[in-house]
ModelCIF file with pLDDT and N, C-alpha, C, O atoms, coordinates in Angstrom:
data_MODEL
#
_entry.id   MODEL 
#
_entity.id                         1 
_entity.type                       polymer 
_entity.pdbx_number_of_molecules   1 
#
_entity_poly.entity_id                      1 
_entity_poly.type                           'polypeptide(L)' 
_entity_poly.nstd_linkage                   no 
_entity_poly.nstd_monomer                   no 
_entity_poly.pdbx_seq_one_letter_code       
;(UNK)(UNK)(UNK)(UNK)(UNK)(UNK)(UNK)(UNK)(UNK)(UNK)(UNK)(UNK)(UNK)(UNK)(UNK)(UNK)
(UNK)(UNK)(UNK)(UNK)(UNK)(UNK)(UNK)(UNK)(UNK)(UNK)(UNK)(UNK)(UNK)(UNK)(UNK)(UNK)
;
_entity_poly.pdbx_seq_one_letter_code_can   XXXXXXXXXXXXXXXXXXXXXXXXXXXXXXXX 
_entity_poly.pdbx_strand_id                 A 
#
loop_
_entity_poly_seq.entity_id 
_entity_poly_seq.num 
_entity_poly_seq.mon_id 
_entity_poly_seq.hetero 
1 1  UNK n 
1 2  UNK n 
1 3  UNK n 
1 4  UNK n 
1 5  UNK n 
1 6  UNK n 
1 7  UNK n 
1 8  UNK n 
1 9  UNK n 
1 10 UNK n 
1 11 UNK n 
1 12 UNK n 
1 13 UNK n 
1 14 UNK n 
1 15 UNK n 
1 16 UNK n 
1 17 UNK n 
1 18 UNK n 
1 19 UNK n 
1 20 UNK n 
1 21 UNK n 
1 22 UNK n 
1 23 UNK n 
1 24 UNK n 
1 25 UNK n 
1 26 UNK n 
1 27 UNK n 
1 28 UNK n 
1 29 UNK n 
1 30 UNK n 
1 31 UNK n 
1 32 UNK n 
#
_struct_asym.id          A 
_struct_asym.entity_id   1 
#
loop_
_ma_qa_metric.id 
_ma_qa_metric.mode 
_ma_qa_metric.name 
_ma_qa_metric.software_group_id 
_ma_qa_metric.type 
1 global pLDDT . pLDDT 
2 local  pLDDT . pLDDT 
#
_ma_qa_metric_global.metric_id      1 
_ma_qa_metric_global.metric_value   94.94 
_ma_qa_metric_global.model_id       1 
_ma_qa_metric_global.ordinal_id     1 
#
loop_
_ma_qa_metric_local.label_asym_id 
_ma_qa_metric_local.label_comp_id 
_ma_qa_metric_local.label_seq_id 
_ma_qa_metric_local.metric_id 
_ma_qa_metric_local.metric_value 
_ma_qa_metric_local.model_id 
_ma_qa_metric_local.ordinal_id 
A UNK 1  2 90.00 1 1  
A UNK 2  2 83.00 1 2  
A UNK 3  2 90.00 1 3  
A UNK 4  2 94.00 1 4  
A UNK 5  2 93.00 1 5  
A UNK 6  2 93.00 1 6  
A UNK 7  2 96.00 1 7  
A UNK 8  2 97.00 1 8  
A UNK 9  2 98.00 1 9  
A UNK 10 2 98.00 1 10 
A UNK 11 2 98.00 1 11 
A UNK 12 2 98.00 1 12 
A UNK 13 2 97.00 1 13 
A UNK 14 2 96.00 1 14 
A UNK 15 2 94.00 1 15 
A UNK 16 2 93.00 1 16 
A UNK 17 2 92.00 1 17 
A UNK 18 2 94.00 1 18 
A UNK 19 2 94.00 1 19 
A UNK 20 2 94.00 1 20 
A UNK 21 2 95.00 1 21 
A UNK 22 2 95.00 1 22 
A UNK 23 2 96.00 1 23 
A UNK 24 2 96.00 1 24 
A UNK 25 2 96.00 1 25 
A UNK 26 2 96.00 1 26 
A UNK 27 2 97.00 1 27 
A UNK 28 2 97.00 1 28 
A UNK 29 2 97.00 1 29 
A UNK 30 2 97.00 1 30 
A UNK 31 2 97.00 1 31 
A UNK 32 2 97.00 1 32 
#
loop_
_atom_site.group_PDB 
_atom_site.id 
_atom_site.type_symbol 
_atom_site.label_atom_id 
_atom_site.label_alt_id 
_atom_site.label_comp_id 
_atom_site.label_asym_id 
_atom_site.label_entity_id 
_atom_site.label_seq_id 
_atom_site.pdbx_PDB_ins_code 
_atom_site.Cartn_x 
_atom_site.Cartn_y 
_atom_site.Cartn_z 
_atom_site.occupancy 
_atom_site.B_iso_or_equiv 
_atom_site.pdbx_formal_charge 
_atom_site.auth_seq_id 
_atom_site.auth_comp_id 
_atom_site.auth_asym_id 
_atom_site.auth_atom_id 
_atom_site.pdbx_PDB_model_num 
ATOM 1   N N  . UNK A 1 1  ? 118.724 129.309 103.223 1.00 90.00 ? 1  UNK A N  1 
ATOM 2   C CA . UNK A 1 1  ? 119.142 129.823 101.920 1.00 90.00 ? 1  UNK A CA 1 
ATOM 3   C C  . UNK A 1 1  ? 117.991 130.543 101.232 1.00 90.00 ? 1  UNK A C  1 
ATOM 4   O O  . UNK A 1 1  ? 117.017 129.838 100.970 1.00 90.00 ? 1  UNK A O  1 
ATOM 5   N N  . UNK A 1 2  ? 117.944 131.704 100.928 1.00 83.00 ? 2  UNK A N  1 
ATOM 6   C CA . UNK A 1 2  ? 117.204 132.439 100.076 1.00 83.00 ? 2  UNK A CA 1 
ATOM 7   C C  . UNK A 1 2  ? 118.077 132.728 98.325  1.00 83.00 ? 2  UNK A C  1 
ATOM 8   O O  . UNK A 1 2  ? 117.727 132.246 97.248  1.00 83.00 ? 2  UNK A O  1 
ATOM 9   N N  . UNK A 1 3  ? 119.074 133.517 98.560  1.00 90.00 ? 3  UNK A N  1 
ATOM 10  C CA . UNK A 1 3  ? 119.648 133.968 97.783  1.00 90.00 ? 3  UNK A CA 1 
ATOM 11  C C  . UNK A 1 3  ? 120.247 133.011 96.273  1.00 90.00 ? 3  UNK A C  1 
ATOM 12  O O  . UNK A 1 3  ? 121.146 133.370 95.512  1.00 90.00 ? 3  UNK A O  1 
ATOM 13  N N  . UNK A 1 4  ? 119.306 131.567 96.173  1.00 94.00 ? 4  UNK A N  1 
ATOM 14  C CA . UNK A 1 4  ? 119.570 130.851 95.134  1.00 94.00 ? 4  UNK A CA 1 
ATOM 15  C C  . UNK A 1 4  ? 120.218 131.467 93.798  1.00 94.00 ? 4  UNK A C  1 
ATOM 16  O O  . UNK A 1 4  ? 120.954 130.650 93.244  1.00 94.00 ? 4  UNK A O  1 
ATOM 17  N N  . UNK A 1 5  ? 120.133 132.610 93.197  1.00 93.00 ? 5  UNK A N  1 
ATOM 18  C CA . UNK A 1 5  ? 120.904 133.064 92.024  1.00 93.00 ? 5  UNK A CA 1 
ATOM 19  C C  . UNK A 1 5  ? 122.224 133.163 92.297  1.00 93.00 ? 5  UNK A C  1 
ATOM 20  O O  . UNK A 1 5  ? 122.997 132.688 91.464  1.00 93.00 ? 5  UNK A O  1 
ATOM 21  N N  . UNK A 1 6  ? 122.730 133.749 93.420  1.00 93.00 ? 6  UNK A N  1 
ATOM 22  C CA . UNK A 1 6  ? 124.106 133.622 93.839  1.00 93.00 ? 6  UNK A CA 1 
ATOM 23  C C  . UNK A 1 6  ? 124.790 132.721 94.059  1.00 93.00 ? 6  UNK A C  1 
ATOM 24  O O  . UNK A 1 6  ? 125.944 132.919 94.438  1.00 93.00 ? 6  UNK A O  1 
ATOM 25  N N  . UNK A 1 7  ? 124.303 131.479 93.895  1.00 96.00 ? 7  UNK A N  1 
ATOM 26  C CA . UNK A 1 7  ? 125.170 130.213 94.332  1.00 96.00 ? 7  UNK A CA 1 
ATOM 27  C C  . UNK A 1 7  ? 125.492 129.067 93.125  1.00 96.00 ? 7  UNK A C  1 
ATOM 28  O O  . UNK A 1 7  ? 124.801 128.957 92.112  1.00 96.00 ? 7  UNK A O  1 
ATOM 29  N N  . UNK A 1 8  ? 126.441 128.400 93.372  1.00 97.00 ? 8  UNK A N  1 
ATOM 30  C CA . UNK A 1 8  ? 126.894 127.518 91.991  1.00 97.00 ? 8  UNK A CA 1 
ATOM 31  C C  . UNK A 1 8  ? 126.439 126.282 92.696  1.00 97.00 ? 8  UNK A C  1 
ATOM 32  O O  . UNK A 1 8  ? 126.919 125.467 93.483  1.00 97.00 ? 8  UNK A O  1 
ATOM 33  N N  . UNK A 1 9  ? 124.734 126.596 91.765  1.00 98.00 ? 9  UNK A N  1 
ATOM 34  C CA . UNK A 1 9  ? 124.498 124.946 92.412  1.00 98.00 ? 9  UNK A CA 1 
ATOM 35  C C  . UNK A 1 9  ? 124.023 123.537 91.415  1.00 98.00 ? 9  UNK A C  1 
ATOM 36  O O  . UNK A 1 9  ? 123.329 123.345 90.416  1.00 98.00 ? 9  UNK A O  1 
ATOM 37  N N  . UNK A 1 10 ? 124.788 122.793 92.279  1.00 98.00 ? 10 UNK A N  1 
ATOM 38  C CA . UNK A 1 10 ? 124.902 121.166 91.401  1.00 98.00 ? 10 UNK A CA 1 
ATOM 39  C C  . UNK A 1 10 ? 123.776 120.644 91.938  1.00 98.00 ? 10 UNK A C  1 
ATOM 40  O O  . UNK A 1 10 ? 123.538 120.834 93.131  1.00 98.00 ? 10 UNK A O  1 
ATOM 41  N N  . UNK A 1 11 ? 122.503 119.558 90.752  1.00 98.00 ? 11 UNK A N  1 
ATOM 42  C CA . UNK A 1 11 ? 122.291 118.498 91.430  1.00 98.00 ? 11 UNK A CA 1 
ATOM 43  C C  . UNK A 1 11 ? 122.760 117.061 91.291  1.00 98.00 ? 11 UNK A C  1 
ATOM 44  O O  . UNK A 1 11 ? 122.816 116.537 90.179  1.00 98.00 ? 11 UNK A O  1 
ATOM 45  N N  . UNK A 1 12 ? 123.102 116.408 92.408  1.00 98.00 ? 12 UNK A N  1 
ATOM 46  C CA . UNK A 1 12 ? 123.912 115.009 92.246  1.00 98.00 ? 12 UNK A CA 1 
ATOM 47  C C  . UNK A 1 12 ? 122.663 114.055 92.541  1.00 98.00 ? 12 UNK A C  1 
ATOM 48  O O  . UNK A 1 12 ? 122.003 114.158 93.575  1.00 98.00 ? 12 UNK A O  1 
ATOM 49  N N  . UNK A 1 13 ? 122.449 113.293 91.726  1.00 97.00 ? 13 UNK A N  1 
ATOM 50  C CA . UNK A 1 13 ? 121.467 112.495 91.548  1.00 97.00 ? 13 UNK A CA 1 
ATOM 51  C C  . UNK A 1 13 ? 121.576 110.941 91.123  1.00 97.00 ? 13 UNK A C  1 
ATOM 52  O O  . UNK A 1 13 ? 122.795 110.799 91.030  1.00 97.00 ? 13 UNK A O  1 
ATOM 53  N N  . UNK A 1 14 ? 121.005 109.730 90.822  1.00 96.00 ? 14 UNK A N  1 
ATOM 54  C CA . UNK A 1 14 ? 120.881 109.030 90.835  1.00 96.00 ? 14 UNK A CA 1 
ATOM 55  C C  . UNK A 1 14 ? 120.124 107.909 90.919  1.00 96.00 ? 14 UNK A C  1 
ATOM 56  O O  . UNK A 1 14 ? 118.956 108.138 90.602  1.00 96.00 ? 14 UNK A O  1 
ATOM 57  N N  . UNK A 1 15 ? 120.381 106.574 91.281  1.00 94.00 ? 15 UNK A N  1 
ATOM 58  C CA . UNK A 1 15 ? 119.583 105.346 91.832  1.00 94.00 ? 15 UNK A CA 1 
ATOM 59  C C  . UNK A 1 15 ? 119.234 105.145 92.701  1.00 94.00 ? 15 UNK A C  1 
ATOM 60  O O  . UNK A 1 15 ? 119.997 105.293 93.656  1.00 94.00 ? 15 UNK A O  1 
ATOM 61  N N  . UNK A 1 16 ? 117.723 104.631 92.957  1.00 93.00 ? 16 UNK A N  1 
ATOM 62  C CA . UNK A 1 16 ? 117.172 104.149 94.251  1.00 93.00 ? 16 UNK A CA 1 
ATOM 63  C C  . UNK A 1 16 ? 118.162 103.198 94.941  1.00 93.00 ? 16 UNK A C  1 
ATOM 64  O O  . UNK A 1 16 ? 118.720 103.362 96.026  1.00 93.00 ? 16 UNK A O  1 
ATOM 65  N N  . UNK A 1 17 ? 118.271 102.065 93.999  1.00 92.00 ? 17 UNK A N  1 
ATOM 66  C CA . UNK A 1 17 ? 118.889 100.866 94.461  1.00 92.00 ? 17 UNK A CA 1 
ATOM 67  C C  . UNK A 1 17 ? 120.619 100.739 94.141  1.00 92.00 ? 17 UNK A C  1 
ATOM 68  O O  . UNK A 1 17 ? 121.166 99.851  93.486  1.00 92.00 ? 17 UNK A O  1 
ATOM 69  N N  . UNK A 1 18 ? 121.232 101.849 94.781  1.00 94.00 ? 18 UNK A N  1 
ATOM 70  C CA . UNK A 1 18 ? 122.475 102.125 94.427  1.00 94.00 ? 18 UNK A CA 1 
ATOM 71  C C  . UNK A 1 18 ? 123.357 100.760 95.050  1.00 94.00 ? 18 UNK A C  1 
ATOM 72  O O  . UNK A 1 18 ? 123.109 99.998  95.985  1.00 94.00 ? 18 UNK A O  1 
ATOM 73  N N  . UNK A 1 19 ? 124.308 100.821 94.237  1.00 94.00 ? 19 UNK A N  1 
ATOM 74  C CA . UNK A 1 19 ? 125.737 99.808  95.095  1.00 94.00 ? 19 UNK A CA 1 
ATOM 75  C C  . UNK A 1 19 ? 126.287 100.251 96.341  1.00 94.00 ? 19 UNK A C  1 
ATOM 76  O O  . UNK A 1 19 ? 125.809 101.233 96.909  1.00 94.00 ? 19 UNK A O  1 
ATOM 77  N N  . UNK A 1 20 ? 127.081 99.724  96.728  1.00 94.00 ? 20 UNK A N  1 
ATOM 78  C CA . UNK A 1 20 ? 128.340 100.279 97.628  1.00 94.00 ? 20 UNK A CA 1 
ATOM 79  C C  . UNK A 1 20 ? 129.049 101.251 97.188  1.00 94.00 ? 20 UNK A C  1 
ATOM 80  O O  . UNK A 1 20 ? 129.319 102.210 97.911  1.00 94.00 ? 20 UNK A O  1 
ATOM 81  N N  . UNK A 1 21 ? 129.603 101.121 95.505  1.00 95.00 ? 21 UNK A N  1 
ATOM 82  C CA . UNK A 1 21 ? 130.248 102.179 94.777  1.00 95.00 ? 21 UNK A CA 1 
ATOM 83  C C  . UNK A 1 21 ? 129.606 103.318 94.873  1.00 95.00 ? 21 UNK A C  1 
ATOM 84  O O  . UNK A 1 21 ? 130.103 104.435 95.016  1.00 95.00 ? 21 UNK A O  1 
ATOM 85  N N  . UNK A 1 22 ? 128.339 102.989 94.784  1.00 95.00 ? 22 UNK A N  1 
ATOM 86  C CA . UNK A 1 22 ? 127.292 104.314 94.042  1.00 95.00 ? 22 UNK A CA 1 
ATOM 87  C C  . UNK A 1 22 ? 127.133 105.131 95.496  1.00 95.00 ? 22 UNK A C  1 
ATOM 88  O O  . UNK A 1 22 ? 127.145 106.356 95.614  1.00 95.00 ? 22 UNK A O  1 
ATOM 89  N N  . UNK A 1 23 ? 127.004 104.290 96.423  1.00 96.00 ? 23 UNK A N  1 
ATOM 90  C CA . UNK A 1 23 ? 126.621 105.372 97.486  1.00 96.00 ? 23 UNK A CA 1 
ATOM 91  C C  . UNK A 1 23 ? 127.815 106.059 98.318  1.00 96.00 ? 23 UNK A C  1 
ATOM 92  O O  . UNK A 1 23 ? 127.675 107.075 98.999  1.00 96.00 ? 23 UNK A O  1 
ATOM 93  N N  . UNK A 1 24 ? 129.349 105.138 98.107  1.00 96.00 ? 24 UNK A N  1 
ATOM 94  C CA . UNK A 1 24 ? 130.621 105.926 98.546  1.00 96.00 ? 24 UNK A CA 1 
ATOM 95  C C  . UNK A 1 24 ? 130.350 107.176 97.633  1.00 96.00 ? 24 UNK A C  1 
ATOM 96  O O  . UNK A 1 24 ? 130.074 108.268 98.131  1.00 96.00 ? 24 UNK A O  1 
ATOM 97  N N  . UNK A 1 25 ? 130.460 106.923 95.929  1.00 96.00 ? 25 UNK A N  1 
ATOM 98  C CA . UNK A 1 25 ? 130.594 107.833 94.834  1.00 96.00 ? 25 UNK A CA 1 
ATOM 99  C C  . UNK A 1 25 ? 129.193 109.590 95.287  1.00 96.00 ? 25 UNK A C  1 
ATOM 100 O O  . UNK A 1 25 ? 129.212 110.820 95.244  1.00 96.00 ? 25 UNK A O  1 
ATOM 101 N N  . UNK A 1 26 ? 128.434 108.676 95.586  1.00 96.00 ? 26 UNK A N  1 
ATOM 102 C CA . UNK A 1 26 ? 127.666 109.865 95.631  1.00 96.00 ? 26 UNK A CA 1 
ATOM 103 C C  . UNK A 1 26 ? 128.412 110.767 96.551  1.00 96.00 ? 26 UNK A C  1 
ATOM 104 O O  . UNK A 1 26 ? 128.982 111.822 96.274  1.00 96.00 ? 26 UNK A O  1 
ATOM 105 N N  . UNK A 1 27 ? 128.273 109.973 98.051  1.00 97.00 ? 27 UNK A N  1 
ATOM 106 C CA . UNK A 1 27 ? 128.446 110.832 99.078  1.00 97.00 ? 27 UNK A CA 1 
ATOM 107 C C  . UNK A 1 27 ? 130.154 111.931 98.858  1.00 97.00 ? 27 UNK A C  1 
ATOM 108 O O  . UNK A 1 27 ? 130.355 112.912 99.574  1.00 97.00 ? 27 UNK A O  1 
ATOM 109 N N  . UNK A 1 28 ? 131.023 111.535 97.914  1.00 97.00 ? 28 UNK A N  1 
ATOM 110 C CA . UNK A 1 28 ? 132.174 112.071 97.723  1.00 97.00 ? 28 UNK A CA 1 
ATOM 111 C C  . UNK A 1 28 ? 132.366 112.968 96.737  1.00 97.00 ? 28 UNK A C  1 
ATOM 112 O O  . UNK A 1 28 ? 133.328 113.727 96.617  1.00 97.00 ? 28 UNK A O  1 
ATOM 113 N N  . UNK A 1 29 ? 131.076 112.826 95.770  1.00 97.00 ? 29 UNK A N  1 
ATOM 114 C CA . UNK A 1 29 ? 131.193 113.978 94.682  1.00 97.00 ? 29 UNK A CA 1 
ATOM 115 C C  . UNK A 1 29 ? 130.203 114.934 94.769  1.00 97.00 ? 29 UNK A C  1 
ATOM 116 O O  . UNK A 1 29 ? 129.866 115.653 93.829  1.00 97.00 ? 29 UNK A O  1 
ATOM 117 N N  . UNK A 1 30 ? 129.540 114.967 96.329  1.00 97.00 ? 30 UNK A N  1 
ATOM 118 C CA . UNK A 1 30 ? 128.652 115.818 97.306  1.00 97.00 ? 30 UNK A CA 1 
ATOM 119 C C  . UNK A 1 30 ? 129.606 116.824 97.908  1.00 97.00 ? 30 UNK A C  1 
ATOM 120 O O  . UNK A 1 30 ? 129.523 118.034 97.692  1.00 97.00 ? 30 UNK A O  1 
ATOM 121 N N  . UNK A 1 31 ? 130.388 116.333 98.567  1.00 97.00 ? 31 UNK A N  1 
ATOM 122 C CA . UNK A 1 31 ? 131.585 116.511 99.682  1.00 97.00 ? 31 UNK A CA 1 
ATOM 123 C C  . UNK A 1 31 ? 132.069 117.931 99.005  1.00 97.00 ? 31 UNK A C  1 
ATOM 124 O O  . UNK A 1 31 ? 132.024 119.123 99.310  1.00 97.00 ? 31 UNK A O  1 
ATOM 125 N N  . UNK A 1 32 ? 132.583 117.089 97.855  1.00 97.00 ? 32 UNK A N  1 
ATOM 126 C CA . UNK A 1 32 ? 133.693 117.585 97.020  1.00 97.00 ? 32 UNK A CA 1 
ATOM 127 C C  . UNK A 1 32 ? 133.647 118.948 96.429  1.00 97.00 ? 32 UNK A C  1 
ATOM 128 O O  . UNK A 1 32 ? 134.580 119.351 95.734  1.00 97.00 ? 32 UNK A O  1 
#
């Protein structure tokens, strides 16, 4: 990737010491 101005970009971020929730949740609102 060069072209960073052209792209709609998210950062999804968070906890070191995530749950079960937190790390399904992350990985699905990554996906998504």
């Amino acid at each position: 990737i060069k072209n960073f101005d052209e792209l709609p970009i998210i950062s999804v971020i968070g906890t070191r010491k995530a749950s079960t929730y937190g790390l399904k949740m992350g990985r699905k609102i990554a996906s998504e």
